[in-house]
N, C-alpha and C. Protein backbone atom coordinates (compact mmCIF):
# COMPACT_ATOMS: atom_id res chain seq x y z
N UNK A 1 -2.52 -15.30 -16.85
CA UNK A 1 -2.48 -14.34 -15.76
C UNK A 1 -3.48 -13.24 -16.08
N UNK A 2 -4.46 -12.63 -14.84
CA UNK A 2 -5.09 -11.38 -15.30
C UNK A 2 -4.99 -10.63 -14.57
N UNK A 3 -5.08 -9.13 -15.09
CA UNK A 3 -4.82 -7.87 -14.34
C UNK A 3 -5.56 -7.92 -13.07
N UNK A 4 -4.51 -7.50 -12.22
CA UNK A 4 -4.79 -7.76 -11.04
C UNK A 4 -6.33 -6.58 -10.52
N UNK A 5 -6.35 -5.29 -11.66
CA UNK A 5 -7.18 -4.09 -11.76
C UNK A 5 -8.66 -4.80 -11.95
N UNK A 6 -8.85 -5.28 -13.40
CA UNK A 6 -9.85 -5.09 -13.88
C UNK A 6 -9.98 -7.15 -14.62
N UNK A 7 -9.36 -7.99 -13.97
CA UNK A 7 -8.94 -8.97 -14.01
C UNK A 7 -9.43 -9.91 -15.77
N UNK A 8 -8.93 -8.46 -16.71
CA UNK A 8 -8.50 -8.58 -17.98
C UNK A 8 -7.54 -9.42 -18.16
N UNK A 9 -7.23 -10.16 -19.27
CA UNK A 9 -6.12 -10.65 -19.76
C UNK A 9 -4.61 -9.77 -20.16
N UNK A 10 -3.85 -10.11 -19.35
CA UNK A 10 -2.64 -9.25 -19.20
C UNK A 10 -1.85 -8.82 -20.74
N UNK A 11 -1.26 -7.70 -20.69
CA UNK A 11 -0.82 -7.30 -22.25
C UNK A 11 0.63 -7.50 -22.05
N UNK A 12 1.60 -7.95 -22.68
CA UNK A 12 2.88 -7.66 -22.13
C UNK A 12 3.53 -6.67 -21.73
N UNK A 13 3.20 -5.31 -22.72
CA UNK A 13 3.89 -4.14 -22.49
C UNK A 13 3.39 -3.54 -21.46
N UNK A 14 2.58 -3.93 -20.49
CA UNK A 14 2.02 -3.47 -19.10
C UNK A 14 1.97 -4.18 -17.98
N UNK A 15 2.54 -5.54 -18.67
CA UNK A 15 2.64 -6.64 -17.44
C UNK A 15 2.92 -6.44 -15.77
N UNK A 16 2.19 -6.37 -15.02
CA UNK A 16 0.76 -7.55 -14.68
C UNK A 16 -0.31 -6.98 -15.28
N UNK A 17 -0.49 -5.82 -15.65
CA UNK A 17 -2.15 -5.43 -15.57
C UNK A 17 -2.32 -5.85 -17.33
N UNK A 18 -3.25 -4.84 -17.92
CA UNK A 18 -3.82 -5.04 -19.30
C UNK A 18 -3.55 -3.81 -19.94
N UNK A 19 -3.62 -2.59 -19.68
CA UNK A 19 -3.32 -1.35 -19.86
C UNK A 19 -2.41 -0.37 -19.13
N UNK A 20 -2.23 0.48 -19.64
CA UNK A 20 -2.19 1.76 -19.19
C UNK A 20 -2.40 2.38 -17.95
N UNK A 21 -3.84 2.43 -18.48
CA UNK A 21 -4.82 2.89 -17.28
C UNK A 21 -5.03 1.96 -15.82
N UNK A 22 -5.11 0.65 -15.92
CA UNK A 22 -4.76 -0.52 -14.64
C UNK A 22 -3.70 -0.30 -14.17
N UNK A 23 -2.55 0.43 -14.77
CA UNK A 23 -1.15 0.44 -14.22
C UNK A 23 -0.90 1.59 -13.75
N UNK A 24 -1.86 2.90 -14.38
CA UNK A 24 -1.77 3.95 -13.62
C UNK A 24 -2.66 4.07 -12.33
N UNK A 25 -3.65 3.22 -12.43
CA UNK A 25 -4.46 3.09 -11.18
C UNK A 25 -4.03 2.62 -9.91
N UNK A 26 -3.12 1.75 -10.00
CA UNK A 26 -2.54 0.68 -9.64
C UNK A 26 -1.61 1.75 -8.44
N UNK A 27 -0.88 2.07 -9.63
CA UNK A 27 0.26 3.45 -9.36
C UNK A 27 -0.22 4.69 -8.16
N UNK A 28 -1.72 4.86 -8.21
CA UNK A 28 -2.36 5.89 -7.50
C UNK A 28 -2.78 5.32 -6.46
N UNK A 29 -2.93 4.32 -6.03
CA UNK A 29 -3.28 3.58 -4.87
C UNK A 29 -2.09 3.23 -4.09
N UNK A 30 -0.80 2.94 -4.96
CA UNK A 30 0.33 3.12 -4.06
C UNK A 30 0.76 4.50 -3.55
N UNK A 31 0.54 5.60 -4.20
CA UNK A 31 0.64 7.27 -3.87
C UNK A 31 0.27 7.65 -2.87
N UNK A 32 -1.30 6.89 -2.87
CA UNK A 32 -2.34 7.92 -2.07
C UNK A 32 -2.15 6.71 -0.50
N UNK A 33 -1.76 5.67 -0.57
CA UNK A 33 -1.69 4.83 0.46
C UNK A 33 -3.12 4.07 0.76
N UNK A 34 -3.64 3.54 -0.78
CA UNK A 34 -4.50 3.13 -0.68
C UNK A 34 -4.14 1.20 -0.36
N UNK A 35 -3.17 1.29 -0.57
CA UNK A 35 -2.52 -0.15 -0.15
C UNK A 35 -1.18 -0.16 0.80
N UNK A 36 -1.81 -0.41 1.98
CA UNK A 36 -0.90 -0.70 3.22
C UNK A 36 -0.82 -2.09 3.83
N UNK A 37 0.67 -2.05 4.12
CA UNK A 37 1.14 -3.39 5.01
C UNK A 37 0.82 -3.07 6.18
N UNK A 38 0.08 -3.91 7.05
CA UNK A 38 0.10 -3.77 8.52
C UNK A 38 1.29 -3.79 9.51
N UNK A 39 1.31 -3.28 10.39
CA UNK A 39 2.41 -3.09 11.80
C UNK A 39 2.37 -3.81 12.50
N UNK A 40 2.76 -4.94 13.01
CA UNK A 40 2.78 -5.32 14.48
C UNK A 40 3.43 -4.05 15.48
N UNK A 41 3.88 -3.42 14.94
CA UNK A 41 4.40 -2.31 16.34
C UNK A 41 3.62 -1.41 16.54
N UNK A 42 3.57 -0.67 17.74
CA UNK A 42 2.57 0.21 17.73
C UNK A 42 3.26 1.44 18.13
N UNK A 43 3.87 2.19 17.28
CA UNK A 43 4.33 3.45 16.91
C UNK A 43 4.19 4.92 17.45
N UNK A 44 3.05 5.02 17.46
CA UNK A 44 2.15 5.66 17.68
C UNK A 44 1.17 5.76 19.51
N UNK A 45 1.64 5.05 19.69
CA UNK A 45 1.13 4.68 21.11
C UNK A 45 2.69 5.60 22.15
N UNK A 46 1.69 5.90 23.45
CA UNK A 46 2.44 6.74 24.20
C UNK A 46 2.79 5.59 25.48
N UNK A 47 3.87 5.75 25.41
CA UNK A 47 4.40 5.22 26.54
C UNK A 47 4.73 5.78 27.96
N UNK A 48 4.53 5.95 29.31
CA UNK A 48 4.46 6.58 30.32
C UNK A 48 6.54 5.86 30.82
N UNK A 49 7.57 7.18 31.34
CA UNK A 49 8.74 6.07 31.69
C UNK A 49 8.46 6.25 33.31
N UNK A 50 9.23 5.71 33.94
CA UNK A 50 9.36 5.78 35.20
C UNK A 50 9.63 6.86 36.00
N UNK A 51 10.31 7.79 35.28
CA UNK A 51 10.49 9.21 35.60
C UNK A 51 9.29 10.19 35.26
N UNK A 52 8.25 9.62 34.99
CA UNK A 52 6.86 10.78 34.73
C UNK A 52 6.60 11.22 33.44
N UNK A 53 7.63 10.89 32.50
CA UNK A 53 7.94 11.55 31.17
C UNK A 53 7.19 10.48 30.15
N UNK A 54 6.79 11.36 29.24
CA UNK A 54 6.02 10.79 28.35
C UNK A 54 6.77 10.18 26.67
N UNK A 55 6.51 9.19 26.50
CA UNK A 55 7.76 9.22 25.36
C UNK A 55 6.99 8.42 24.03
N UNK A 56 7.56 8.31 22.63
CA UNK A 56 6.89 7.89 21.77
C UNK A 56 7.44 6.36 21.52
């Protein structure tokens, strides 16, 4: 198996990655939302109702 980071050979005491540092990287990309699942819904989109009113 290799780190999924820096696709090193994995260490156990950090398993999946190789280090430390791959696992804290790893860690900061889940923080910052550098790795997202996509939506089929659209959330964010405005919907008009039948009464004139605007709704989320």
């Amino acid at each position: 198996m290799s780190c999924p980071i820096c696709q090193r050979e994995t260490v156990a005491a950090f398993r999946p990655f190789c280090s430390r540092r791959c696992s804290d990287i790893d860690l900061a990309r889940w923080m910052s939302g550098g790795y997202a699942i996509p939506s089929e819904r659209e959330e964010d989109q405005d919907v008009e109702t039948d009464e004139g009113h605007t709704t989320h």
